[in-house]
Protein backbone atom coordinates (compact mmCIF):
# COMPACT_ATOMS: atom_id res chain seq x y z
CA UNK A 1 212.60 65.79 39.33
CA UNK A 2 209.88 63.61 38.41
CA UNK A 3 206.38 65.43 37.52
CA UNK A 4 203.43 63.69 39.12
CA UNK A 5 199.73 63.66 37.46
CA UNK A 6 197.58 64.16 39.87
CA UNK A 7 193.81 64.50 39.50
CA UNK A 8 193.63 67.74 38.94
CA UNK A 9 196.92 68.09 36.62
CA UNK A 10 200.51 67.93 36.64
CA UNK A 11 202.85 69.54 39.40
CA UNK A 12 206.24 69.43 39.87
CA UNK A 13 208.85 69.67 43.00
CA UNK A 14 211.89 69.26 43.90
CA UNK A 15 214.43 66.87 45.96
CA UNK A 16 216.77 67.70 49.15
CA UNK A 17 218.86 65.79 51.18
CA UNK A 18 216.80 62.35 49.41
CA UNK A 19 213.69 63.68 49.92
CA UNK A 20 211.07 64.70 47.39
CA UNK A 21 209.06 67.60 48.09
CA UNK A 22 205.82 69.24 46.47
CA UNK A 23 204.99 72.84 48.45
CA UNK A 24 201.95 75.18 48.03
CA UNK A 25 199.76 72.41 45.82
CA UNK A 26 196.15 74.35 45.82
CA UNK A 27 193.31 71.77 46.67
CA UNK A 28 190.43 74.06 46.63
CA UNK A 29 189.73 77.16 44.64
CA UNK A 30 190.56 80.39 46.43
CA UNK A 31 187.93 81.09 48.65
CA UNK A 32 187.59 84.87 47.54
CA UNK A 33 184.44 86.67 46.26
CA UNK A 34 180.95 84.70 46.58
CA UNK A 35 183.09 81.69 48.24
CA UNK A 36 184.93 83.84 51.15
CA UNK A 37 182.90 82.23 53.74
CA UNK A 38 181.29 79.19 51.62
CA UNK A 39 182.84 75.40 51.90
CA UNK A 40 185.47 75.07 49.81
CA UNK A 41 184.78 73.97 46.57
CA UNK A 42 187.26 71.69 44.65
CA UNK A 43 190.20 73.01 42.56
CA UNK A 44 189.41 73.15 38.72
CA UNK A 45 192.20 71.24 36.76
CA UNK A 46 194.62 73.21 35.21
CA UNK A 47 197.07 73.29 31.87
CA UNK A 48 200.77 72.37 31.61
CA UNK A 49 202.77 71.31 34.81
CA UNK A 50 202.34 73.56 37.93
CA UNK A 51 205.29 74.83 39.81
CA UNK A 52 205.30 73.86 43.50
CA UNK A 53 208.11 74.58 45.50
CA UNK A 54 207.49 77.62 47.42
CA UNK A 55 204.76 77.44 50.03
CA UNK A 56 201.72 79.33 49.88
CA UNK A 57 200.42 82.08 51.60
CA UNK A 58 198.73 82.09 55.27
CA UNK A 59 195.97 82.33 55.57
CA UNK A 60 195.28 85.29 57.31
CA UNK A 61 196.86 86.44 60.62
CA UNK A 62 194.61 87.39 63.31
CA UNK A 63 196.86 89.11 66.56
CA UNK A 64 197.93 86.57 69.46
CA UNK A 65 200.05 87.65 72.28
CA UNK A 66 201.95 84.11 71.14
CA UNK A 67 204.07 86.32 68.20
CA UNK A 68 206.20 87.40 70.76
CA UNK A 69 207.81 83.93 70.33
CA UNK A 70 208.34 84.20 66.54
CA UNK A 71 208.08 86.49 63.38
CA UNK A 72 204.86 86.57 62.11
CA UNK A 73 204.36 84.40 58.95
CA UNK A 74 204.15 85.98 55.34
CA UNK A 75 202.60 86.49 53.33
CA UNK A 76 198.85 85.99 53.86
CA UNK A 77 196.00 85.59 51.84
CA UNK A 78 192.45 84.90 51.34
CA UNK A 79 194.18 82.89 48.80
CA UNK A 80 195.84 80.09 51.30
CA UNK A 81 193.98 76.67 50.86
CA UNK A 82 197.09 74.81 49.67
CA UNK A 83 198.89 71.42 51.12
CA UNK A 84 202.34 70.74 51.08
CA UNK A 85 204.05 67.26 50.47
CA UNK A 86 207.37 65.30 51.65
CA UNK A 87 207.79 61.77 50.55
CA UNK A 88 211.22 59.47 49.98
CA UNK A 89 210.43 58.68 46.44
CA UNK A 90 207.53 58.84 43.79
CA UNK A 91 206.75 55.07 43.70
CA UNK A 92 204.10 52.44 44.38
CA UNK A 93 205.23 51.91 47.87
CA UNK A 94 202.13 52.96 49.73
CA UNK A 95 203.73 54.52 52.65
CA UNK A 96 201.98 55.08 55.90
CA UNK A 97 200.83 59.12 55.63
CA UNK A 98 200.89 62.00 58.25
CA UNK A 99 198.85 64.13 58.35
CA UNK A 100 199.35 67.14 60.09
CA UNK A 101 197.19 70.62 61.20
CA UNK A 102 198.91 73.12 62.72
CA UNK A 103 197.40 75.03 65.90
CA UNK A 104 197.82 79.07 66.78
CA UNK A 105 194.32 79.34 68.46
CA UNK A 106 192.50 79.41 65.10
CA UNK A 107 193.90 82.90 64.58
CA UNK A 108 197.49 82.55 63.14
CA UNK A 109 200.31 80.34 61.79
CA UNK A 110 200.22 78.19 58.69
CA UNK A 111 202.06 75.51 56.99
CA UNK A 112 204.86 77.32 55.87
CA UNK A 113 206.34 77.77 59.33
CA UNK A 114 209.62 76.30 59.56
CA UNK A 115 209.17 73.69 62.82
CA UNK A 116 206.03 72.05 60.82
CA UNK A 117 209.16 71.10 58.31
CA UNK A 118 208.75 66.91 57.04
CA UNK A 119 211.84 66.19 55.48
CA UNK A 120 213.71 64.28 58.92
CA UNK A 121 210.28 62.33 59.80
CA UNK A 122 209.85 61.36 55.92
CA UNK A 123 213.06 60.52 55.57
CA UNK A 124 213.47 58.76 59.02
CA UNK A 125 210.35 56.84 59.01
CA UNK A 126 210.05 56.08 55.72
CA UNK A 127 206.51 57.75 55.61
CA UNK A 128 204.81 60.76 53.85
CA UNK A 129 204.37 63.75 55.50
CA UNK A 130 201.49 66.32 54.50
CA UNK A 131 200.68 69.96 55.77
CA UNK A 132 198.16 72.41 55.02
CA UNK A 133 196.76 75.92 55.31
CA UNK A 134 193.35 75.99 56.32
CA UNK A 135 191.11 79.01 56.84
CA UNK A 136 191.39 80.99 59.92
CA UNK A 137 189.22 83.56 62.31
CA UNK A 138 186.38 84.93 60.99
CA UNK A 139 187.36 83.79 57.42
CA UNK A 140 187.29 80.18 58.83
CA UNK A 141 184.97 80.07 61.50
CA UNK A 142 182.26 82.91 61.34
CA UNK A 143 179.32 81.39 62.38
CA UNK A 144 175.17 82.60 61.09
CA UNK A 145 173.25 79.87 61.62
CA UNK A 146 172.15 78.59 57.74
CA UNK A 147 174.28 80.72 55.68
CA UNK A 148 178.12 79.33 57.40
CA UNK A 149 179.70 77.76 59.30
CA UNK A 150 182.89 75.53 60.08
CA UNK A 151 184.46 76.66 56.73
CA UNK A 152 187.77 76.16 58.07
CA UNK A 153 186.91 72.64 59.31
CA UNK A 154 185.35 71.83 55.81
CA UNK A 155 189.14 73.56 54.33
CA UNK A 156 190.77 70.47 56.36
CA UNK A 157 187.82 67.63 55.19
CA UNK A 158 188.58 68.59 51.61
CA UNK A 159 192.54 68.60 52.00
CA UNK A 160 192.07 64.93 53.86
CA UNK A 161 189.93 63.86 50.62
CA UNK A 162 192.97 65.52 47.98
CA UNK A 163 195.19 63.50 50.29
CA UNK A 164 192.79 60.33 49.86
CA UNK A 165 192.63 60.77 46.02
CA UNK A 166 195.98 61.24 44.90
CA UNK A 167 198.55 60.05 47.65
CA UNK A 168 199.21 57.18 46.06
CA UNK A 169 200.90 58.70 43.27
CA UNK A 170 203.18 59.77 45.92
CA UNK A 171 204.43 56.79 47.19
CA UNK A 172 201.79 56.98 50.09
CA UNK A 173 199.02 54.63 51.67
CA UNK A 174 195.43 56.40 51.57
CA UNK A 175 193.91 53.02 54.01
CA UNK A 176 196.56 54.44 56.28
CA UNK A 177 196.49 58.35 56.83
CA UNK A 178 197.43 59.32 60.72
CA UNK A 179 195.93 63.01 60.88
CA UNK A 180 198.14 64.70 63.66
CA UNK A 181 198.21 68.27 65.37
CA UNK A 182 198.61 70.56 68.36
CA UNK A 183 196.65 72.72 70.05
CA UNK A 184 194.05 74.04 67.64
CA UNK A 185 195.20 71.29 65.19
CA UNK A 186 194.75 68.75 68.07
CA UNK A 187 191.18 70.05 68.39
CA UNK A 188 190.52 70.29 64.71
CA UNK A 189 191.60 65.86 64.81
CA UNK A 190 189.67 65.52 67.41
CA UNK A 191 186.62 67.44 65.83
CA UNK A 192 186.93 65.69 62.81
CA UNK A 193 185.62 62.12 64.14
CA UNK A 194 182.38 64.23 64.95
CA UNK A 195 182.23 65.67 60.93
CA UNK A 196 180.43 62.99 58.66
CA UNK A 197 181.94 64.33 55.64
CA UNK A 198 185.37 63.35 57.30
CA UNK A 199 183.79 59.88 57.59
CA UNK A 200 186.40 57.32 56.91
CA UNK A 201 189.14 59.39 55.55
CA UNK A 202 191.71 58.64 58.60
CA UNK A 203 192.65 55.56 60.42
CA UNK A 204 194.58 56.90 63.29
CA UNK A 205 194.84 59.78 65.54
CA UNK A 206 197.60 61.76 67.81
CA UNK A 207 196.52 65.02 69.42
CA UNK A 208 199.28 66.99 71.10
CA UNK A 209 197.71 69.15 73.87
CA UNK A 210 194.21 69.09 72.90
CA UNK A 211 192.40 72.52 74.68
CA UNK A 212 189.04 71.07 76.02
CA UNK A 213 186.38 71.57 73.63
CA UNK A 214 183.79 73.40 74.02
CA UNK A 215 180.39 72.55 73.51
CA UNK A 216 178.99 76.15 73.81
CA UNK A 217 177.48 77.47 70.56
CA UNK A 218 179.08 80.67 70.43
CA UNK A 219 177.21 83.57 68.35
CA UNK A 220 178.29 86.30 69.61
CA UNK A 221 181.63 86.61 68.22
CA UNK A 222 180.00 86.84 64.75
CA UNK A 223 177.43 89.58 66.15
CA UNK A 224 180.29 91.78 67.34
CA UNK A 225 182.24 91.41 64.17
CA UNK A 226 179.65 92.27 61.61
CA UNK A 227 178.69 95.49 64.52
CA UNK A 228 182.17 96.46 64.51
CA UNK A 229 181.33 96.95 60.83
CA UNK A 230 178.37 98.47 60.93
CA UNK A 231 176.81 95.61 58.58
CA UNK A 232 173.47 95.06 59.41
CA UNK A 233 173.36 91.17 61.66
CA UNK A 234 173.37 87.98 59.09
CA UNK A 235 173.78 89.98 55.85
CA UNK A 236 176.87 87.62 54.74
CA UNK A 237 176.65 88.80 51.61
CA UNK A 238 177.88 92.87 52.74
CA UNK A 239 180.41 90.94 54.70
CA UNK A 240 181.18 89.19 51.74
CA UNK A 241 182.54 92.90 50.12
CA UNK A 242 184.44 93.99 53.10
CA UNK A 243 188.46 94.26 52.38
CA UNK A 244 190.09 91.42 54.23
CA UNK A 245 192.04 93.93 56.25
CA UNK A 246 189.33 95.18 57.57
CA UNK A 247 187.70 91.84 59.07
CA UNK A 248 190.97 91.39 60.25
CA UNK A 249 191.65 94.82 62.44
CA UNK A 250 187.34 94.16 63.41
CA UNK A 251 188.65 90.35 64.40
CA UNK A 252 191.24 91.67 66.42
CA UNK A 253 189.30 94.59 68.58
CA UNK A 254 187.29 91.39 69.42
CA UNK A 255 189.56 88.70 70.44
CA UNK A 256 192.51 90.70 72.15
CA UNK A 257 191.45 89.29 75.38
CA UNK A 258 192.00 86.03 74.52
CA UNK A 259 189.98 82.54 74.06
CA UNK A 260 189.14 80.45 71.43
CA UNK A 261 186.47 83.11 70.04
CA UNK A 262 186.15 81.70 66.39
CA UNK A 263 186.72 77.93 66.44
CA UNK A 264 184.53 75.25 65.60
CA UNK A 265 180.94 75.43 66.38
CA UNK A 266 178.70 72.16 67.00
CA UNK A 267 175.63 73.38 64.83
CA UNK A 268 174.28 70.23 64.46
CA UNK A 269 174.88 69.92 60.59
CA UNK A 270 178.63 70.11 59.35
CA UNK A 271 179.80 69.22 63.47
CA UNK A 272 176.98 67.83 64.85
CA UNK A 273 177.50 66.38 68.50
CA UNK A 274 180.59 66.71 70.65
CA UNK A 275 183.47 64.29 69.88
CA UNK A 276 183.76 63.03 73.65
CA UNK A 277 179.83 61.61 73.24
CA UNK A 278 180.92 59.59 70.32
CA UNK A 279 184.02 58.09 72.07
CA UNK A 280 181.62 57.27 74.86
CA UNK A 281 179.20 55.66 72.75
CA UNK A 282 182.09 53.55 71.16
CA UNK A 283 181.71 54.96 67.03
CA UNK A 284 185.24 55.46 66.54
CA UNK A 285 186.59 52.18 67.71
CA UNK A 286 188.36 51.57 64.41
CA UNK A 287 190.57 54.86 65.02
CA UNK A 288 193.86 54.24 66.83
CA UNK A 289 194.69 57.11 69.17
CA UNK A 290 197.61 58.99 70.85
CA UNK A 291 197.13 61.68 72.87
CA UNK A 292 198.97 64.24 75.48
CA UNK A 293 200.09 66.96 77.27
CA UNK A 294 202.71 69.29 78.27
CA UNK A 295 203.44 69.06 81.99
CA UNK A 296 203.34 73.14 82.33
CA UNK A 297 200.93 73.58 79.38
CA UNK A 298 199.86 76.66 81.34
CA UNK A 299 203.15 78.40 81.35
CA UNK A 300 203.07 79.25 78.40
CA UNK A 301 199.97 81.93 78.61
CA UNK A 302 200.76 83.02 82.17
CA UNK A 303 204.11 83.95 82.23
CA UNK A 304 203.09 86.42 78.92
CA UNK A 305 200.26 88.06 80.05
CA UNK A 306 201.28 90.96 82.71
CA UNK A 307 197.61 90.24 84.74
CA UNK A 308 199.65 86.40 86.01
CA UNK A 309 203.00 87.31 85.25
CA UNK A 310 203.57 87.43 88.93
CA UNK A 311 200.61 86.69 91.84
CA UNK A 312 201.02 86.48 95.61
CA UNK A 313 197.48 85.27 96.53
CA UNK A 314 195.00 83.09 95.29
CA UNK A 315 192.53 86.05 94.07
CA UNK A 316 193.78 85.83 90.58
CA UNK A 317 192.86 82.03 90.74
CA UNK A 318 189.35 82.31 92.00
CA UNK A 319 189.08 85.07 89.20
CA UNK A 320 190.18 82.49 86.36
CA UNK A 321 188.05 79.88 87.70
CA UNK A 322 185.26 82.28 87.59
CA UNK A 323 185.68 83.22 84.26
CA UNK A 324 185.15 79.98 83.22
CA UNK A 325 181.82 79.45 84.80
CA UNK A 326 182.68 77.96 88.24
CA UNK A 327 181.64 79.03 90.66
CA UNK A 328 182.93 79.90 94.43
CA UNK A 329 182.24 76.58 96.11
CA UNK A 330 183.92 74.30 93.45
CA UNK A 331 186.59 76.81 92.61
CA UNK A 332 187.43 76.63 96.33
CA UNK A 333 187.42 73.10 96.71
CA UNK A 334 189.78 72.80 93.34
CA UNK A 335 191.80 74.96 95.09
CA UNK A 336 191.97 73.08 98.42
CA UNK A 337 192.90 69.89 96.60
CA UNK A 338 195.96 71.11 94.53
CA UNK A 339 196.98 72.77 97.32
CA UNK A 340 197.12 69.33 99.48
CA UNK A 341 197.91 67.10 96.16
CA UNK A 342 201.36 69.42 95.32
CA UNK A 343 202.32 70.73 98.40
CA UNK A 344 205.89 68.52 98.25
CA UNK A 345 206.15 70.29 95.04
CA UNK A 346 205.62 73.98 95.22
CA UNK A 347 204.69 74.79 98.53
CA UNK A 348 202.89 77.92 99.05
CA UNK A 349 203.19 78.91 95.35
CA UNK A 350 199.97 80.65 94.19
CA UNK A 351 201.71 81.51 90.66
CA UNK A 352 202.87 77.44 90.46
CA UNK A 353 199.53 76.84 91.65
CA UNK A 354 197.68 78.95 88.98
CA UNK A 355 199.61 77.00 86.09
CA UNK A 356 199.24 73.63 86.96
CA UNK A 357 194.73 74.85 87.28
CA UNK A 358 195.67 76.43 83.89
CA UNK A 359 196.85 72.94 82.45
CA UNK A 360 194.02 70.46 83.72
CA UNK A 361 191.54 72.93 82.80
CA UNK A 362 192.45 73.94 79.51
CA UNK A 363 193.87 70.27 77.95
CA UNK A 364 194.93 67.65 80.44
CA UNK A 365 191.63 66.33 81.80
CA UNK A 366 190.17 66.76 78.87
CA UNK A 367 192.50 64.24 76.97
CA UNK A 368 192.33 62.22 79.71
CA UNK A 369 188.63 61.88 79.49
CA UNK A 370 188.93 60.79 75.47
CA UNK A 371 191.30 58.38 76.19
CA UNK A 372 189.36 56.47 78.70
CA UNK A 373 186.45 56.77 76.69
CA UNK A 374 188.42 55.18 73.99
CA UNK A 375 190.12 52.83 75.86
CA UNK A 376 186.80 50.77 76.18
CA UNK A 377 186.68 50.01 72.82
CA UNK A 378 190.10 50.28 71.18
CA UNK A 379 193.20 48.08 72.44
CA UNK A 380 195.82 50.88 70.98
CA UNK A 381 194.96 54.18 73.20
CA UNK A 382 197.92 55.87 74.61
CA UNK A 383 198.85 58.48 76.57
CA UNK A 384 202.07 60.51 76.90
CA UNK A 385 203.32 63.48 79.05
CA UNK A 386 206.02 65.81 77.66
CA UNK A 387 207.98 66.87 80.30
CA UNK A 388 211.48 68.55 79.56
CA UNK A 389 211.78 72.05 80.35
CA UNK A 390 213.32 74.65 78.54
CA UNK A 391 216.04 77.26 79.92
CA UNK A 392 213.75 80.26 77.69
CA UNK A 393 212.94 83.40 80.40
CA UNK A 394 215.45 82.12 83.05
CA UNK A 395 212.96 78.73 83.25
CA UNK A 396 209.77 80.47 83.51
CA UNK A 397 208.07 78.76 80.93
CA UNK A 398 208.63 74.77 82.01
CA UNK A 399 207.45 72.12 80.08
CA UNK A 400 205.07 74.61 78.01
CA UNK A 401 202.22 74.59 75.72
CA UNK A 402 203.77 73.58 72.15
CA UNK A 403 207.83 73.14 73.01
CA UNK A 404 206.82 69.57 72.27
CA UNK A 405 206.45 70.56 68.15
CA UNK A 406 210.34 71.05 66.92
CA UNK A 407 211.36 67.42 68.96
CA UNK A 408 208.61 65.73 66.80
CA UNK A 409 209.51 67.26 63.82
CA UNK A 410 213.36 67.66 64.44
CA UNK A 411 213.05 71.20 63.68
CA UNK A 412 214.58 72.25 67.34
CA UNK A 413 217.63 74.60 65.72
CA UNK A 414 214.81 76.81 63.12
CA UNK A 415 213.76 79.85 63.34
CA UNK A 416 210.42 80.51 65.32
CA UNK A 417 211.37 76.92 66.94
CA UNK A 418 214.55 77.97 68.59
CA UNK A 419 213.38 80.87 70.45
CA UNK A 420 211.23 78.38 72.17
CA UNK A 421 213.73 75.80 72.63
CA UNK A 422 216.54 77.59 73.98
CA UNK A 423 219.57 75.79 74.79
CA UNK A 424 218.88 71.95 74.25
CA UNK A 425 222.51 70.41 74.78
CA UNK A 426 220.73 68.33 77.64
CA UNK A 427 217.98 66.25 75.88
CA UNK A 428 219.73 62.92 74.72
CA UNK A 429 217.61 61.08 72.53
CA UNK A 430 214.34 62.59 73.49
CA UNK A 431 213.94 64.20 70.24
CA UNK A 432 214.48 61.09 68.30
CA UNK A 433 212.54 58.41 70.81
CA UNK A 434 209.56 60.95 69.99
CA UNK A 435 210.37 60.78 66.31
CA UNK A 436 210.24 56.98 66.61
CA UNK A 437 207.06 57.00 68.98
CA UNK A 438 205.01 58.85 66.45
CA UNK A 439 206.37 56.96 63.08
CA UNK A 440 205.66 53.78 64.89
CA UNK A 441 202.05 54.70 65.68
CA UNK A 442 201.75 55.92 61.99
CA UNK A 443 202.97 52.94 61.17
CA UNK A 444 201.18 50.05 63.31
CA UNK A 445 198.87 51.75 65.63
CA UNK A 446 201.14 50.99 68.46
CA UNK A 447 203.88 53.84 69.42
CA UNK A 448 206.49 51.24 71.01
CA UNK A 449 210.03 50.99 69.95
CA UNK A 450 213.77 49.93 71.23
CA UNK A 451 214.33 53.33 72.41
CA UNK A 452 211.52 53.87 75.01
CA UNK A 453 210.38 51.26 77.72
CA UNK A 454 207.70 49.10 77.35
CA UNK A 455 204.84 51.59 76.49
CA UNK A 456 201.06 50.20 78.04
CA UNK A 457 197.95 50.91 76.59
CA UNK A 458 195.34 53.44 78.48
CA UNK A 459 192.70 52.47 80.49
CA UNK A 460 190.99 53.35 83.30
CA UNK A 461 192.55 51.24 85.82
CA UNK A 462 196.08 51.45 85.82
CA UNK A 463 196.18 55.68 84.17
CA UNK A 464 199.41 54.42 82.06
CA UNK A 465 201.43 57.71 80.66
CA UNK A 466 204.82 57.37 78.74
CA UNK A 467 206.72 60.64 80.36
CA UNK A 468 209.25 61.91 77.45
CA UNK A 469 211.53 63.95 79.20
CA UNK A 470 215.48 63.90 79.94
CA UNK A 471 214.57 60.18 80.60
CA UNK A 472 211.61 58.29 78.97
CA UNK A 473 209.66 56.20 82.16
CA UNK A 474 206.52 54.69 82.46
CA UNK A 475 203.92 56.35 85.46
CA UNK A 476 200.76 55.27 86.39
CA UNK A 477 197.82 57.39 87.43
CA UNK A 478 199.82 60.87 88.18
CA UNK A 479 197.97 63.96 89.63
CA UNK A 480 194.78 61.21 90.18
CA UNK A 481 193.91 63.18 92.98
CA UNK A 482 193.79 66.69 90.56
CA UNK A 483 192.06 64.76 87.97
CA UNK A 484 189.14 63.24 90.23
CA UNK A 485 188.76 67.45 91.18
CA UNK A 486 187.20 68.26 87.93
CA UNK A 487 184.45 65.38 87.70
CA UNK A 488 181.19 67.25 86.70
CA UNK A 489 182.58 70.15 85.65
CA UNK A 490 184.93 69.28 82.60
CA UNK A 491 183.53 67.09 80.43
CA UNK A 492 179.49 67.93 80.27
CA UNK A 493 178.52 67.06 76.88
């Protein structure tokens, strides 16, 4: 195996099945101590030639109602800001690179899980593929106003800039990094066109089911935490001594009903204005973009939480809609219009109902509203609906939140992935025409390719999605009537 110099010394990997892999490379000191808390600061060069080919640690698990789906990753540290690399040979190539950030709500999973594996799009696209492990919770996102915040955002800016300084030596293209995630990752991409010290590290973006972000500036999480702890409000440093497992079990007391609690926070410094208000105002025209949803994105969190399980009215609805700060009038009309728009669908369905509200509200109309944005300024803006359904809880689930991950990655048979999937003897090609969408993007800009039809940009005319499902077809404007229902209320910035 060759060893590769990079700038902070000399590591060394291994190859499988053609494809040269570097795991658990540390690109920041370990955030322990006087740093727990603090940016990252650079990793100090080293001695000799470093190991790397075991992953790192986690960073550390907060609980989510989402392990029921798969083993909880181990270990996990403080310890966790490392990157992982898959490339088809050490050369002077300059591949296109992807760059991906894994979602779990900002609470859990890391780099090391098994669906986030690169080896098939490395090898198939002829690209390099890079993961990380950024900081997570209250370790990444604990938020006192001069003293921290967005540490786990500044873990990902200084991973991006590792990636920038030494990819090369890899066989990759630094003037042509794709960053890439889902759910929490998708809204870590997204967030990072609003960072300025992310400012020309990326060319091109895809965010798989993006939750809206929120422009809130949330301080009470922080408060609670450092109660539950009986450390007097803002003293970091006290914080700074607590056992990790201790934060952790506070964390949790905190966030077990749910919601992006600790995420990132638009404090006007490291994240200072909401990433839709820059798309409108046209500063991130050079940045290619893919975006999209799951068709049952909702699924996902109601058919695991007992309280929407199963509903027979449209209380719980109301309720939900309420929660998130509508109120009766517009909650009602939302309501109304589903109800009319989907009635050939689900008729008389309150639970159906429920989930599709779930999806617009939490990530489709949100994306949608970036993309058009977008689409003003930049020629390659697309947008894509995953809709295949898997057979997991006798169908209950759909086309849910994340089951798009394992078909982009080719991971659909690994642990953690499979208990998602379920039975896939039905999909075709989808898993490689999504393969092929995404390398092409990373490639060109453009996601088109002989196994899909002709792909159309997004704009606000003509709505164009590219549905990959059992079949791959083009639609125009679908659920318009649903998305018109949430003008003034998503997307205040």
């Amino acid at each position: 195996m060759t060893i590769v110099q990079t700038s902070f010394g000399k590591i060394k990997g291994y190859t499988e099945n053609g494809v040269q892999i570097f795991k658990g490379i540390p690109y920041a000191e370990p955030p322990v101590g006087d740093l727990r808390f603090s940016p990252p600061q650079a990793k100090k060069p080293w001695d000799g030639v470093l190991e790397t080919t075991e992953f790192g640690p986690c960073a550390f698990q907060g609980y989510s109602f989402l392990e029921v789906l798969g083993d909880k990753l181990q270990p996990e540290s403080e310890d966790c800001l490392t990157l992982n690399i898959w490339t088809p040979a050490i050369d002077n190539k300059k591949r296109p690179v992807m760059f991906w950030i894994h979602g779990g709500g900002f609470t859990i999973r890391g780099s090391r899980a098994p669906a986030f594996d690169g080896s098939h799009l490395a090898k198939r696209g002829d690209v390099v593929i890079v993961t990380i492990n950024y900081r997570l919770g209250a370790f990444g996102y604990l938020f006192i106003p001069g003293e921290t915040a967005n540490a786990g955002q500044l873990d990902q800016v200084l991973a991006l800039k590792w990636v920038n300084d030494n990819i090369t030596k890899f066989g990759g293209d630094p003037d042509n990094i794709t960053i890439f995630g889902e759910s929490a990752g998708a809204y870590s991409v997204i967030t990072l066109t609003a960072m300025p010290a992310a400012k020309g590290l990326f060319r091109r973006i895809i965010a798989q089911s993006m939750p809206t972000i929120d422009p809130k500036v949330l301080k009470k999480p922080t408060k609670d935490l450092m109660r539950a702890l009986g450390i007097k409000n803002k003293d970091i440093n006290a914080l700074r001594k607590v056992p990790a497992e201790e934060i952790i079990k506070a964390q949790n007391e905190i966030t077990n009903k749910g919601g992006l609690l600790f995420r990132p926070i638009i404090d006007g410094d490291t994240f200072p204005v909401h990433p839709l208000t820059l798309f409108k105002e046209g500063k991130c025209k050079n940045i290619d973009l893919m975006m999209g949803s799951n068709l049952h994105e909702g699924k996902l969190f109601t058919a695991l939480n007992p309280a929407t399980r199963e509903i027979k009215d449209e209380k719980t609805i109301m309720a939900y809609l309420g929660m998130n700060g509508i109120n009766s009038e517009k909650a009602r009309n939302i309501i109304e219009t589903y109800k009319e728009a989907r009635a050939g669908i689900f008729p008389n369905d309150p639970k159906e109902l429920l989930d599709s509200i779930v999806t617009d509200l939490m990530i489709r109309v949100a994306t949608l509203q970036i993309l058009e944005a977008q689409s003003i300024y930049q020629q390659n803006t697309y947008n894509y609906l995953f809709t295949w359904e898997t057979s997991v809880l006798n169908g209950r689930l759909g086309a849910c939140h994340a089951l798009e991950i394992p078909f982009v990655f080719n991971t659909l048979k690994v642990p953690g992935a499979d208990g998602l999937v379920g039975d896939a003897s039905d999909i075709g090609n989808l898993c490689e025409n999504m393969m092929d969408a995404w390398l092409s993007f990373a490639h060109t800009g453009n996601p088109n390719h002989d196994g899909i039809p002709q792909w159309p940009t997004y704009d606000k005319k003509t709505r164009t999605t590219l549905l990959f499902g059992k079949e791959c077809k083009v639609a125009h404007a679908l659920f318009e009537k649903e998305r018109k229902a949430w003008d003034g209320i998503i997307g205040k910035v």
